[in-house]
C-alpha atoms as a PDB file:
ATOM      1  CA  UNK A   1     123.376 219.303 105.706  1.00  0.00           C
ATOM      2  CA  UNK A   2     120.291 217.341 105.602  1.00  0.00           C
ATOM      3  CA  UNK A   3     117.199 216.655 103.468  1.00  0.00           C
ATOM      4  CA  UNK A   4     114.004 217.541 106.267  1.00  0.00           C
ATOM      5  CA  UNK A   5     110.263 216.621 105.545  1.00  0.00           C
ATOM      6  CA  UNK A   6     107.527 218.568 107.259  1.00  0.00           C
ATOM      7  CA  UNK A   7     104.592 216.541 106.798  1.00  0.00           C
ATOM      8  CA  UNK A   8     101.828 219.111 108.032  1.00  0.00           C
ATOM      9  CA  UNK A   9     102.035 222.569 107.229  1.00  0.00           C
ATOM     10  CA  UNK A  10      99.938 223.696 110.418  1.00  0.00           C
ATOM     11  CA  UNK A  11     101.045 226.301 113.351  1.00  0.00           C
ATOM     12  CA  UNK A  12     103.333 223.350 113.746  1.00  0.00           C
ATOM     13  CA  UNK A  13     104.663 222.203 111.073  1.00  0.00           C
ATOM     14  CA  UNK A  14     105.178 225.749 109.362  1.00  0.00           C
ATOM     15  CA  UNK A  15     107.547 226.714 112.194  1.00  0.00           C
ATOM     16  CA  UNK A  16     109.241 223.737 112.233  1.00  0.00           C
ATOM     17  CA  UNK A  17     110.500 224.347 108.371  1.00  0.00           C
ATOM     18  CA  UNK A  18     111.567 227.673 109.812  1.00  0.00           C
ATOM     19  CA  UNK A  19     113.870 225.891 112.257  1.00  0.00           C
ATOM     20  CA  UNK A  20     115.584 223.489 109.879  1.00  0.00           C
ATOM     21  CA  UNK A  21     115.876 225.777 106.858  1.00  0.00           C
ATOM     22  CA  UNK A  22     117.687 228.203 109.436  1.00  0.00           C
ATOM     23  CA  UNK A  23     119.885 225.287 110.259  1.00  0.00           C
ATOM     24  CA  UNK A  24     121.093 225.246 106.968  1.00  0.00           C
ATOM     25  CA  UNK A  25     118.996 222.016 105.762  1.00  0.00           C
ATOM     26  CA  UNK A  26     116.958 221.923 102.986  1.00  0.00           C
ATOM     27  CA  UNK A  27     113.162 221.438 103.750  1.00  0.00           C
ATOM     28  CA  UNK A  28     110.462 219.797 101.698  1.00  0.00           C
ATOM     29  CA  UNK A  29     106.850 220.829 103.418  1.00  0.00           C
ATOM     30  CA  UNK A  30     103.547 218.937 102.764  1.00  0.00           C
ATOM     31  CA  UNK A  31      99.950 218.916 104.006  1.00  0.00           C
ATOM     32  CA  UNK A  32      96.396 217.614 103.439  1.00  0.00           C
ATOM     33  CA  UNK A  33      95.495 221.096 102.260  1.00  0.00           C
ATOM     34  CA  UNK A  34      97.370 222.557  99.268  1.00  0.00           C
ATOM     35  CA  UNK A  35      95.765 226.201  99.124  1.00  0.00           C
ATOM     36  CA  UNK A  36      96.486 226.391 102.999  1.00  0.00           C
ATOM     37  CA  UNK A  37     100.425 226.288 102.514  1.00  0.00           C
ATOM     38  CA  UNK A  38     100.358 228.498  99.415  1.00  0.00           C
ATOM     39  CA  UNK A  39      97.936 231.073 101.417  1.00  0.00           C
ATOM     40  CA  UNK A  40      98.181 230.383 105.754  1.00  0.00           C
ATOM     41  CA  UNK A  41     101.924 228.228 105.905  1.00  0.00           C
ATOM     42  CA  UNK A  42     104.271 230.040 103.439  1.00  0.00           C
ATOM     43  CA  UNK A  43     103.138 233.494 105.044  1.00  0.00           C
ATOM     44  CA  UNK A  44     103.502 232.649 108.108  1.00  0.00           C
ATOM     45  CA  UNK A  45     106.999 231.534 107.203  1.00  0.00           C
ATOM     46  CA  UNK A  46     108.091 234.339 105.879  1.00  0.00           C
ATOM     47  CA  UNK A  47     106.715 236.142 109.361  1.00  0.00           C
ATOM     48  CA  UNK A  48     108.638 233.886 111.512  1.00  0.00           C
ATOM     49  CA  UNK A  49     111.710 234.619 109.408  1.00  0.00           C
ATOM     50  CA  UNK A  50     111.229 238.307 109.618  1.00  0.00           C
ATOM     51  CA  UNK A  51     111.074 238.528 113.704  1.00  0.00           C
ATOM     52  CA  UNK A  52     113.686 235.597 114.158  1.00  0.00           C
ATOM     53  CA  UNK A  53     116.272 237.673 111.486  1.00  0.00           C
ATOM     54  CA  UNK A  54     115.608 241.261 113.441  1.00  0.00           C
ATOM     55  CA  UNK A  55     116.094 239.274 116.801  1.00  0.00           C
ATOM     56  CA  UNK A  56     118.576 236.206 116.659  1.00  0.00           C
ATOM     57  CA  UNK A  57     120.244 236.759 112.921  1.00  0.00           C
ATOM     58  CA  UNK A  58     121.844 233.912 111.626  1.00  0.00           C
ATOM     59  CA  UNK A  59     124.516 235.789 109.434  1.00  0.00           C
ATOM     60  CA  UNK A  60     122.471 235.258 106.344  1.00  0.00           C
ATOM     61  CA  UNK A  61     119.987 236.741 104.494  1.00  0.00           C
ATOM     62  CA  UNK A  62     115.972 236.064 104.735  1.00  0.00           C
ATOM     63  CA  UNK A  63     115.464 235.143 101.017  1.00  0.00           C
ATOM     64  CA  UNK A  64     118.390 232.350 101.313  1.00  0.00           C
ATOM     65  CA  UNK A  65     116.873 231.074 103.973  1.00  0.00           C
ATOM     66  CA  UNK A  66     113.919 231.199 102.710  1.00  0.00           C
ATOM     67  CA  UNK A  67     115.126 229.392  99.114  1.00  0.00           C
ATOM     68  CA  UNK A  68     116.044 226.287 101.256  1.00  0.00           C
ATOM     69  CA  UNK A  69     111.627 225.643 101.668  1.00  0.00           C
ATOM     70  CA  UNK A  70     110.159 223.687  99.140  1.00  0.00           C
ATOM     71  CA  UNK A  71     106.433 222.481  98.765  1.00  0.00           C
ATOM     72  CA  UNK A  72     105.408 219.026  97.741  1.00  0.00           C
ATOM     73  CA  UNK A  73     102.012 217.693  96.184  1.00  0.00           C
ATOM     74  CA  UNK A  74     101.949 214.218  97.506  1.00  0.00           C
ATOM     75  CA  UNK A  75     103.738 213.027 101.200  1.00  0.00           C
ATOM     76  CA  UNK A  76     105.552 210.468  98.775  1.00  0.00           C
ATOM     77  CA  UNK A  77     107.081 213.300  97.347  1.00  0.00           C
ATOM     78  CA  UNK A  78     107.982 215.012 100.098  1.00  0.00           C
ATOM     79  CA  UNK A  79     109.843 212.533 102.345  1.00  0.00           C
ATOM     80  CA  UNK A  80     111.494 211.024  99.404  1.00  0.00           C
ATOM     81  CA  UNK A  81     115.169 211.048  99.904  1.00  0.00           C
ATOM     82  CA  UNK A  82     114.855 212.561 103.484  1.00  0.00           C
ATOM     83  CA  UNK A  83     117.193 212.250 106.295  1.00  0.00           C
ATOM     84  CA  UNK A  84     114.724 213.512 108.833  1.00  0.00           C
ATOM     85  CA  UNK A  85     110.828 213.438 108.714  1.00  0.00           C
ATOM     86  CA  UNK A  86     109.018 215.800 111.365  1.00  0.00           C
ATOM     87  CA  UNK A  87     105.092 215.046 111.055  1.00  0.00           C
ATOM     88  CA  UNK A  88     103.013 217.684 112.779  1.00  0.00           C
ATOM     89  CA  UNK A  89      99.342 216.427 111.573  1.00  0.00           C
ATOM     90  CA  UNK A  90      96.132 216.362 113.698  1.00  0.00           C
ATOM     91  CA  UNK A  91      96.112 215.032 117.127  1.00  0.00           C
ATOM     92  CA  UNK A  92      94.521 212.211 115.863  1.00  0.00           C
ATOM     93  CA  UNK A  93      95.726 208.468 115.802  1.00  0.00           C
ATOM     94  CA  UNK A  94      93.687 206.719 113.262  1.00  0.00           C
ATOM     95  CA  UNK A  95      95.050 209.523 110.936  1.00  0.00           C
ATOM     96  CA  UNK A  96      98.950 209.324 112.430  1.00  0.00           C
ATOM     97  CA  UNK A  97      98.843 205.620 111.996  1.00  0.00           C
ATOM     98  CA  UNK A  98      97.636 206.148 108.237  1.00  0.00           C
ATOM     99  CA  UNK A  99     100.043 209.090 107.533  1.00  0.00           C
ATOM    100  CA  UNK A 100     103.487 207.490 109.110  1.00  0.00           C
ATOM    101  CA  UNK A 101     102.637 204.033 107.452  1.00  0.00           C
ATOM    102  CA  UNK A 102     102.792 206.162 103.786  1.00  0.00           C
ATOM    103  CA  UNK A 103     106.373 208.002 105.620  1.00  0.00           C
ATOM    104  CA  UNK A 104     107.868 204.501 106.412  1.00  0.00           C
ATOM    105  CA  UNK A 105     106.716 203.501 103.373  1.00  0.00           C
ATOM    106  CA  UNK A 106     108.448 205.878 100.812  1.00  0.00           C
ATOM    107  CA  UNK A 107     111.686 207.589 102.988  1.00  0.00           C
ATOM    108  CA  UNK A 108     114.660 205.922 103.090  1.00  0.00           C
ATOM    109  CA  UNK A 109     115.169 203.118 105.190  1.00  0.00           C
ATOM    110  CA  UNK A 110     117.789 205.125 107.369  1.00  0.00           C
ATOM    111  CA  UNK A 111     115.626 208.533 108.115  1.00  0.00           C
ATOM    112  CA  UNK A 112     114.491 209.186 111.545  1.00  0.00           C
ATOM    113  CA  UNK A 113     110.946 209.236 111.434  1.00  0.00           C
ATOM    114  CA  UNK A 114     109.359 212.068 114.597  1.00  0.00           C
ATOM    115  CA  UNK A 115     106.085 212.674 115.558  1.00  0.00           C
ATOM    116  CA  UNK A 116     105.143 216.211 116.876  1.00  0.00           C
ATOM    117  CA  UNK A 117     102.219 214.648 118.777  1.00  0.00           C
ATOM    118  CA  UNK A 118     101.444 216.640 122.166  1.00  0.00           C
ATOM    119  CA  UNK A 119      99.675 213.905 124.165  1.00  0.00           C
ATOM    120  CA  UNK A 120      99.927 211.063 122.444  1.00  0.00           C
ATOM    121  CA  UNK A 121     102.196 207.986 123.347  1.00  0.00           C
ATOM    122  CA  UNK A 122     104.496 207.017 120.270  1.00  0.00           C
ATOM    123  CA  UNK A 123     103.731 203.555 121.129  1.00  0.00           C
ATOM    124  CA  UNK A 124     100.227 203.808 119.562  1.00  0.00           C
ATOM    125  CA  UNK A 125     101.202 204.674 116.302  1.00  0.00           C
ATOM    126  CA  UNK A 126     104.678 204.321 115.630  1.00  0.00           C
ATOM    127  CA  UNK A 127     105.138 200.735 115.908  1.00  0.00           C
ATOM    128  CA  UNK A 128     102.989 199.166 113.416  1.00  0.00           C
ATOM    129  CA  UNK A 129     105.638 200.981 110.478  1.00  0.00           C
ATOM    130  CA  UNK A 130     108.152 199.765 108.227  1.00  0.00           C
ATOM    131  CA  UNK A 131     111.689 200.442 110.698  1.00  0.00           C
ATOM    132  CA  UNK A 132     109.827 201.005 114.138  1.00  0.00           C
ATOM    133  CA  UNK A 133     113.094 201.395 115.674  1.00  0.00           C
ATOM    134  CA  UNK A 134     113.709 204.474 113.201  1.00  0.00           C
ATOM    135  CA  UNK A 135     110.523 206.586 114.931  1.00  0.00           C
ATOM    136  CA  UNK A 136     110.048 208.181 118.073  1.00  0.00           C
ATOM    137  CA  UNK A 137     108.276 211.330 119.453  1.00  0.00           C
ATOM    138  CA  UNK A 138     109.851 214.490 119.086  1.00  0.00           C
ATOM    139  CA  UNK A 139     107.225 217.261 120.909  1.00  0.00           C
ATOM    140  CA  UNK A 140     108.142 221.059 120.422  1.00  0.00           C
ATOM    141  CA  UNK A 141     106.306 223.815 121.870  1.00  0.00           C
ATOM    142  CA  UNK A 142     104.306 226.473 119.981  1.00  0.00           C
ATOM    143  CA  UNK A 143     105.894 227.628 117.860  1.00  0.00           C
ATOM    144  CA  UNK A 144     108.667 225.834 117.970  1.00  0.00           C
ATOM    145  CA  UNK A 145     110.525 228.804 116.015  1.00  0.00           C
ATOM    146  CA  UNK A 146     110.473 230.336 118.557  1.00  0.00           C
ATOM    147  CA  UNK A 147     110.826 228.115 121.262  1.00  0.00           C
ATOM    148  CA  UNK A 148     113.961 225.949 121.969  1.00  0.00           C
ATOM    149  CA  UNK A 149     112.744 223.001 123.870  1.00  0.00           C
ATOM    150  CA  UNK A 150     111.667 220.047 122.566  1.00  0.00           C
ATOM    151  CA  UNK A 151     110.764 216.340 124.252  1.00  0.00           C
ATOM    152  CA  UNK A 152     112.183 213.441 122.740  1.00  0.00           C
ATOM    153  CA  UNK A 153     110.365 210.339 123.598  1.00  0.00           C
ATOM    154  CA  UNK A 154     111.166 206.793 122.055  1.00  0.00           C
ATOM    155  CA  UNK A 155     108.614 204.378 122.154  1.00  0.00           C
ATOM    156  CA  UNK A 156     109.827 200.276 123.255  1.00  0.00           C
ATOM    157  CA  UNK A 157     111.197 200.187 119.556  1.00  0.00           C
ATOM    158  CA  UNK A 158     113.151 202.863 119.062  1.00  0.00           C
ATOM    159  CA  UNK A 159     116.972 202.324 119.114  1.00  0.00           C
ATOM    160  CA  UNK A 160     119.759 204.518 120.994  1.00  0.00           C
ATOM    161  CA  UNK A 161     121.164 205.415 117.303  1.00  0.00           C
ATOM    162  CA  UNK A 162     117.559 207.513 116.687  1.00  0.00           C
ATOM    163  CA  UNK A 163     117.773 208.613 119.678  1.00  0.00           C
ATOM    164  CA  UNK A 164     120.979 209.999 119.416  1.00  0.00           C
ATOM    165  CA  UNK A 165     121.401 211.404 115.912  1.00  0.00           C
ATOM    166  CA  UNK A 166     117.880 213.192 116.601  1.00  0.00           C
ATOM    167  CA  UNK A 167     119.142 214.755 119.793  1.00  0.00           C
ATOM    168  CA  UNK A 168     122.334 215.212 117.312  1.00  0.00           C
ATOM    169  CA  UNK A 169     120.463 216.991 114.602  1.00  0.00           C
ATOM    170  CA  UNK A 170     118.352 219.170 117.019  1.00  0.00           C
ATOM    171  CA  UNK A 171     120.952 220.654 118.721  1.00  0.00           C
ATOM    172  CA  UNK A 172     122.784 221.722 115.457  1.00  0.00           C
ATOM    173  CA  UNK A 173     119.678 223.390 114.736  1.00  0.00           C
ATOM    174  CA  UNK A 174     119.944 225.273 117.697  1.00  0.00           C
ATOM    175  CA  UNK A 175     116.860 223.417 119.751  1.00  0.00           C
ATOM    176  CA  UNK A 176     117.594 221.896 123.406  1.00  0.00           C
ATOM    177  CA  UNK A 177     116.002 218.701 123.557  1.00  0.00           C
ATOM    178  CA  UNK A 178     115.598 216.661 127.004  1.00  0.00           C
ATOM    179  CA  UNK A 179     115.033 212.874 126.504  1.00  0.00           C
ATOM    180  CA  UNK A 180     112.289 211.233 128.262  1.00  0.00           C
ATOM    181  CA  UNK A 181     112.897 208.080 130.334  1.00  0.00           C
ATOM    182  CA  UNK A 182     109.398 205.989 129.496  1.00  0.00           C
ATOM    183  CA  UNK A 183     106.494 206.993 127.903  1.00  0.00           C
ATOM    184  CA  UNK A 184     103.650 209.095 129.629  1.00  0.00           C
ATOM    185  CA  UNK A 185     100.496 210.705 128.108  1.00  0.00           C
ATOM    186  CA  UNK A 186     100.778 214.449 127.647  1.00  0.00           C
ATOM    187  CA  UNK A 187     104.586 213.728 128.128  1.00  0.00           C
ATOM    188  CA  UNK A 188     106.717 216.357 130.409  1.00  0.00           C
ATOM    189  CA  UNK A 189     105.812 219.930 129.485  1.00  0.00           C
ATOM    190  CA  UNK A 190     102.032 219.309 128.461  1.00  0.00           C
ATOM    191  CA  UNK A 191     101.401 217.370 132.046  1.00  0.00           C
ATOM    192  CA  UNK A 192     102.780 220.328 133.659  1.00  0.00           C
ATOM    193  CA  UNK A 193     100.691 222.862 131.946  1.00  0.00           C
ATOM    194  CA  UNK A 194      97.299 220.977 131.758  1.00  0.00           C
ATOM    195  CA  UNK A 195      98.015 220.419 135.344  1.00  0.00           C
ATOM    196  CA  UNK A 196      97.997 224.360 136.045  1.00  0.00           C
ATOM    197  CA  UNK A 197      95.206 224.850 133.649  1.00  0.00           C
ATOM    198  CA  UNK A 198      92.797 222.798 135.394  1.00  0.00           C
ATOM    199  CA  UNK A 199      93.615 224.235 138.866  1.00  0.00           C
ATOM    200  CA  UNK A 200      93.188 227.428 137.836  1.00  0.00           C
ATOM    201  CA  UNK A 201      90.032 226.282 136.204  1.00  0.00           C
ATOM    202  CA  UNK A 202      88.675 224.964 139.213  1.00  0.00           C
ATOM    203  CA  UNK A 203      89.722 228.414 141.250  1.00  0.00           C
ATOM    204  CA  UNK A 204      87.730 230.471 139.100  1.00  0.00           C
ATOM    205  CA  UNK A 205      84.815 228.412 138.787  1.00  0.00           C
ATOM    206  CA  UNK A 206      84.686 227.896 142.869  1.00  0.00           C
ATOM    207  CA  UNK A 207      84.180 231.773 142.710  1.00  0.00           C
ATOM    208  CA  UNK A 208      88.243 232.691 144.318  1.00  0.00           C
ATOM    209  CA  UNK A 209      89.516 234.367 141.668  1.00  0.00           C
ATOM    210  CA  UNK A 210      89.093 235.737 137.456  1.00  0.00           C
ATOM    211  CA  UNK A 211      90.684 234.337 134.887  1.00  0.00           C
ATOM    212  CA  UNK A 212      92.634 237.665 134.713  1.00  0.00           C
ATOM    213  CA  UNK A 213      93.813 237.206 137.880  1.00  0.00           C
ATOM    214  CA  UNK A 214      95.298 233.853 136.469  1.00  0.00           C
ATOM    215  CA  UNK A 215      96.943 234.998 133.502  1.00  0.00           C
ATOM    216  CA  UNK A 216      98.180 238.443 136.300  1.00  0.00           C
ATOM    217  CA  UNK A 217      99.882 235.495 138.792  1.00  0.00           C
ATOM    218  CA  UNK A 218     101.506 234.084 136.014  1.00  0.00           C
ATOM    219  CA  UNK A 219     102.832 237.115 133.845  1.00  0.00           C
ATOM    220  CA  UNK A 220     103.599 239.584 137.199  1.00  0.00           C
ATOM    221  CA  UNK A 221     104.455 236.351 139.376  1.00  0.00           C
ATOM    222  CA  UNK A 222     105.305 233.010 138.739  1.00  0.00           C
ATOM    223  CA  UNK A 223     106.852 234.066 134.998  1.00  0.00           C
ATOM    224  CA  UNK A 224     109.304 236.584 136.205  1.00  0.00           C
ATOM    225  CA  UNK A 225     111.313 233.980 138.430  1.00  0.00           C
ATOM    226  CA  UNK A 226     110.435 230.864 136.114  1.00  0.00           C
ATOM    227  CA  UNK A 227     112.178 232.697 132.834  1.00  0.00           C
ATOM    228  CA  UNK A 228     115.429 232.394 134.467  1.00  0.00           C
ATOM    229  CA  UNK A 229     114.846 229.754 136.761  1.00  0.00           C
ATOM    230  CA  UNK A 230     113.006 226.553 136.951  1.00  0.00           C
ATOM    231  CA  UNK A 231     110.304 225.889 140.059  1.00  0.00           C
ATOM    232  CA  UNK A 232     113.055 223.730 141.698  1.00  0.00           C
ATOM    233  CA  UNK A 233     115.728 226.129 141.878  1.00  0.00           C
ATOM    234  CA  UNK A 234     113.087 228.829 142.634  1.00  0.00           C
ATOM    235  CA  UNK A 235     112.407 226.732 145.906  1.00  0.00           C
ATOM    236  CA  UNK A 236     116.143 226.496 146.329  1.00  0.00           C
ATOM    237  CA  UNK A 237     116.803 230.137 146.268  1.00  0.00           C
ATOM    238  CA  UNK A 238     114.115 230.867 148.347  1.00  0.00           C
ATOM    239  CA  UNK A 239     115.145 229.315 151.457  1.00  0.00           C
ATOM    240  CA  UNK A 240     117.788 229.559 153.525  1.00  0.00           C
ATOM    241  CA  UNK A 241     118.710 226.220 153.362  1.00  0.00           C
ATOM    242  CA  UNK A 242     118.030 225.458 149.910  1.00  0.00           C
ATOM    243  CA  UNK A 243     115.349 222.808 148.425  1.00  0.00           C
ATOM    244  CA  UNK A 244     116.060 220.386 151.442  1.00  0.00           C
ATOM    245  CA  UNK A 245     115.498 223.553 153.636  1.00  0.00           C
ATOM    246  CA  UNK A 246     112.135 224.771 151.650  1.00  0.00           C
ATOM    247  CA  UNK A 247     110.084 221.120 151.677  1.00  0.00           C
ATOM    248  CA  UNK A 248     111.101 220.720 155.392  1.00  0.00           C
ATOM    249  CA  UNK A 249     109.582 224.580 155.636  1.00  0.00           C
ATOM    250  CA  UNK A 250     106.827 223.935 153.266  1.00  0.00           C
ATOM    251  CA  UNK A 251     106.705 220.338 152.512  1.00  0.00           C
ATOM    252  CA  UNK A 252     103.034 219.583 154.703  1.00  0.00           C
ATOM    253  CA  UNK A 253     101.950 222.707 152.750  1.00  0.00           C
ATOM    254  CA  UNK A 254     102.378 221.260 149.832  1.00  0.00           C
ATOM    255  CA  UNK A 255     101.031 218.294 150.037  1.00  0.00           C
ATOM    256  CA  UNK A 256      97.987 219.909 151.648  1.00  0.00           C
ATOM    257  CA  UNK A 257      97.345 221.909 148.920  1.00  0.00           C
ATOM    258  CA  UNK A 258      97.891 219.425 146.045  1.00  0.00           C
ATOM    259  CA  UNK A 259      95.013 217.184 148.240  1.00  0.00           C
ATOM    260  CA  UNK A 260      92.650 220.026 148.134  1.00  0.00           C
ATOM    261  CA  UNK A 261      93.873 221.177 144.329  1.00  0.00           C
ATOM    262  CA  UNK A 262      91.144 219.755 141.605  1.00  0.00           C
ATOM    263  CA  UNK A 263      92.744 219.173 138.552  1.00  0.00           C
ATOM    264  CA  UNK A 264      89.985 217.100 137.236  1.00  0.00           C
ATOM    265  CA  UNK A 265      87.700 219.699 138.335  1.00  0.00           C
ATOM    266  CA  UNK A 266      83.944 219.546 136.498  1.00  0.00           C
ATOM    267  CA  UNK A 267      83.967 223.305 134.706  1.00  0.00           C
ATOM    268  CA  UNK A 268      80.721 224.088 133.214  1.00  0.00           C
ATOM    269  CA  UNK A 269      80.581 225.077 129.282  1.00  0.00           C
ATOM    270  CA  UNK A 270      79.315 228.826 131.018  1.00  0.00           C
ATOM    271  CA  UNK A 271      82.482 229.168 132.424  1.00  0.00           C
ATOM    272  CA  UNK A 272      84.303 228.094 129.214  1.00  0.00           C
ATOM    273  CA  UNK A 273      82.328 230.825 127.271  1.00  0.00           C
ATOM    274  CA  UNK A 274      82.467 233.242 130.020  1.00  0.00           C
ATOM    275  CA  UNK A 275      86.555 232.784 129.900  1.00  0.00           C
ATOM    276  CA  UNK A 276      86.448 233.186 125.799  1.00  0.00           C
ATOM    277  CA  UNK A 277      84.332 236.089 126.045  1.00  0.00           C
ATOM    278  CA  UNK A 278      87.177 237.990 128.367  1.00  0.00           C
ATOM    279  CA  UNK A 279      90.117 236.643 126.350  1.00  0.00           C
ATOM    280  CA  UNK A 280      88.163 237.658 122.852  1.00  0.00           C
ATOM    281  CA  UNK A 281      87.229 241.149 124.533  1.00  0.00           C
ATOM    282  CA  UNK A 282      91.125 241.849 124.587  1.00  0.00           C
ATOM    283  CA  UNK A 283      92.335 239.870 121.910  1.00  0.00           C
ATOM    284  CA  UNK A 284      89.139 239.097 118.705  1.00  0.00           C
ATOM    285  CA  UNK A 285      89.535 235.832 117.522  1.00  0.00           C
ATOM    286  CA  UNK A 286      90.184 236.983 114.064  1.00  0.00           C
ATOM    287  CA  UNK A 287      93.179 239.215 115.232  1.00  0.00           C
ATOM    288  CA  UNK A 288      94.909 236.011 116.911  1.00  0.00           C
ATOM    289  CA  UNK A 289      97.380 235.752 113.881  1.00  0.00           C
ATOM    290  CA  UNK A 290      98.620 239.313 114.669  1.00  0.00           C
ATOM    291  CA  UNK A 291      98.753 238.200 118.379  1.00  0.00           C
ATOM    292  CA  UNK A 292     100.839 235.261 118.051  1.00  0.00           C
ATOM    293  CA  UNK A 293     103.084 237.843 116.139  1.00  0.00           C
ATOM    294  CA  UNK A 294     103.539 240.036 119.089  1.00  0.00           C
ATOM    295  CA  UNK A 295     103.493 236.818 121.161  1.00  0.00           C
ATOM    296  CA  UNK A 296     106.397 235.563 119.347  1.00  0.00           C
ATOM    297  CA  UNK A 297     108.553 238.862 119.617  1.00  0.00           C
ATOM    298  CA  UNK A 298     108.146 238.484 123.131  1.00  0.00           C
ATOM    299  CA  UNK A 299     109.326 235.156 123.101  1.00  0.00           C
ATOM    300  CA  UNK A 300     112.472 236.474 121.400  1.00  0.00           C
ATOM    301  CA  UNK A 301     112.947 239.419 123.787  1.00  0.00           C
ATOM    302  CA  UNK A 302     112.677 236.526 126.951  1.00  0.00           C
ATOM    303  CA  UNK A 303     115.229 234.465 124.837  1.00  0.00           C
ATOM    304  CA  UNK A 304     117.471 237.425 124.736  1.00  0.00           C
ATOM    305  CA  UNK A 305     117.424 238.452 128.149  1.00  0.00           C
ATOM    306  CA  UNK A 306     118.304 234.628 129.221  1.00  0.00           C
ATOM    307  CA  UNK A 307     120.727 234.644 126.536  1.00  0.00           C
ATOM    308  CA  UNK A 308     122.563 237.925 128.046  1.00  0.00           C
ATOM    309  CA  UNK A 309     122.439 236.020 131.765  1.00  0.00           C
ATOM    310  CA  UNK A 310     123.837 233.009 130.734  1.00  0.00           C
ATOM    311  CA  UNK A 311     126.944 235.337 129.329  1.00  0.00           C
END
């Protein structure tokens, strides 16, 4: 088993201590602010571990589990005698460059060093560090308890060994990773979803549709096929004559519509405030904690169902 810092006790960073300590490994977590682990991170722990347990049990009980989580004062600390550091700190890189140059610094020379970083190229901050080719990018999705998938991207220094015992150690832990090719901002997932996000931004500012209708095409539409299935085999299935069959069909439609799509679309701060008024009318901003609960359960209950498929 290994020795895994979380440097960054965040939404992040919290869940990611869930995933390793499930694993089995034993998980030192830090961050900037002390009082938030002992009073935001280490409850929401013990949350995660609760749904996870009732949903996907592991065989063992919480409080083990739960044992294997330890809390560090200082980062040295914390990544001292690590085999894996996961840093999950602002999406900043003035303060990524400072906090992996302390990592590099004070874990051993052979721990792989990942970044949970959500837009940012590994290149810009992982290279100036004691053992580049020890770092790359490893991006989850929120909360990565929860979710399986995560995006491993090395930057020019980063050797196949990293590469490989991180894709190693993630799939023990029960993640799936995919391994980008070359670096791009935003990297795979993040690309895709800003991408929708700003269409659909533009489409309710240019007065065709609500943001409810939005979030209705996704959750009654799009998300019922893409649970199972990915938007390529959706295309496949839906034409006779597969995906060669469906962009002969629909091919000049497509490319019509991604001309007229805006994805860099000017939205007004109105429409911004007229979105978060609907979206705090149904969910208050202070209740959000209680809605990424119920979020999360239904993130279990999709899991299940794709679980039972694949059987």
């Amino acid at each position: 088993m290994a020795r895994v810092a979380c440097i960054g006790a965040g939404n992040v960073g919290s869940a990611w201590a869930v995933v390793f300590a499930r694993a089995g490994h034993d998980v030192t977590i830090f961050d900037a602010d002390p009082s938030a682990v002992q009073t935001v991170a280490l409850p929401r722990i013990d949350r995660a571990l609760e749904t996870l347990d009732a949903a996907m049990p592991t065989g063992e009980t919480i409080a083990v589990t739960r044992k294997r989580i330890d809390v560090a004062s200082e980062i040295s600390e914390a990544v001292s005698g690590a085999d894996h550091v996961q840093e999950s700190v602002r999406e900043d890189v003035t303060i990524k460059r400072d906090v992996f140059a302390q990592i590099a610094a004070f874990a051993p020379p052979t721990a792989l060093l990942a970044s949970s970083t959500s837009a940012l190229p590994g290149s810009t901050f992982l290279l100036d560090i004691e053992g580049p080719e020890r770092a790359l990018v490893a991006h989850p999705v929120n909360p990565p308890s929860h979710i399986p998938l995560v995006e491993l991207c090395p930057t020019p220094a980063t050797s196949q060994q990293t590469l490989d015992r991180a894709k190693d150690l993630l799939v023990q832990a029960r993640m799936k990773p995919i391994v980008l090719r070359k670096e791009v901002d935003g990297f795979i997932l993040n690309r895709l979803q800003y991408t929708l996000v700003a269409e659909a931004m533009h489409l309710i500012g240019e007065g065709y549709c609500t943001a409810q209708d939005i979030d209705t095409v996704m959750t009654d539409g799009l998300a019922l096929r893409w649970a199972s299935i990915g938007p390529f085999m959706t295309a496949h299935l839906n034409a006779t004559g597969g995906f060669a069959g469906f962009v002969e069909q629909l091919g000049p439609m497509m490319k019509r519509m991604g001309q007229d799509a805006q994805t860099d679309y000017d939205w007004s701060d109105e429409q911004v405030d007229a979105i978060h008024a609907w979206l705090c009318s149904a969910q208050p901003v202070e209740s959000i904690p209680e809605a990424q609960s119920w979020r999360d359960s239904r993130i279990l209950a999709a899991r299940k169902m794709q679980a039972e498929g694949d059987g």
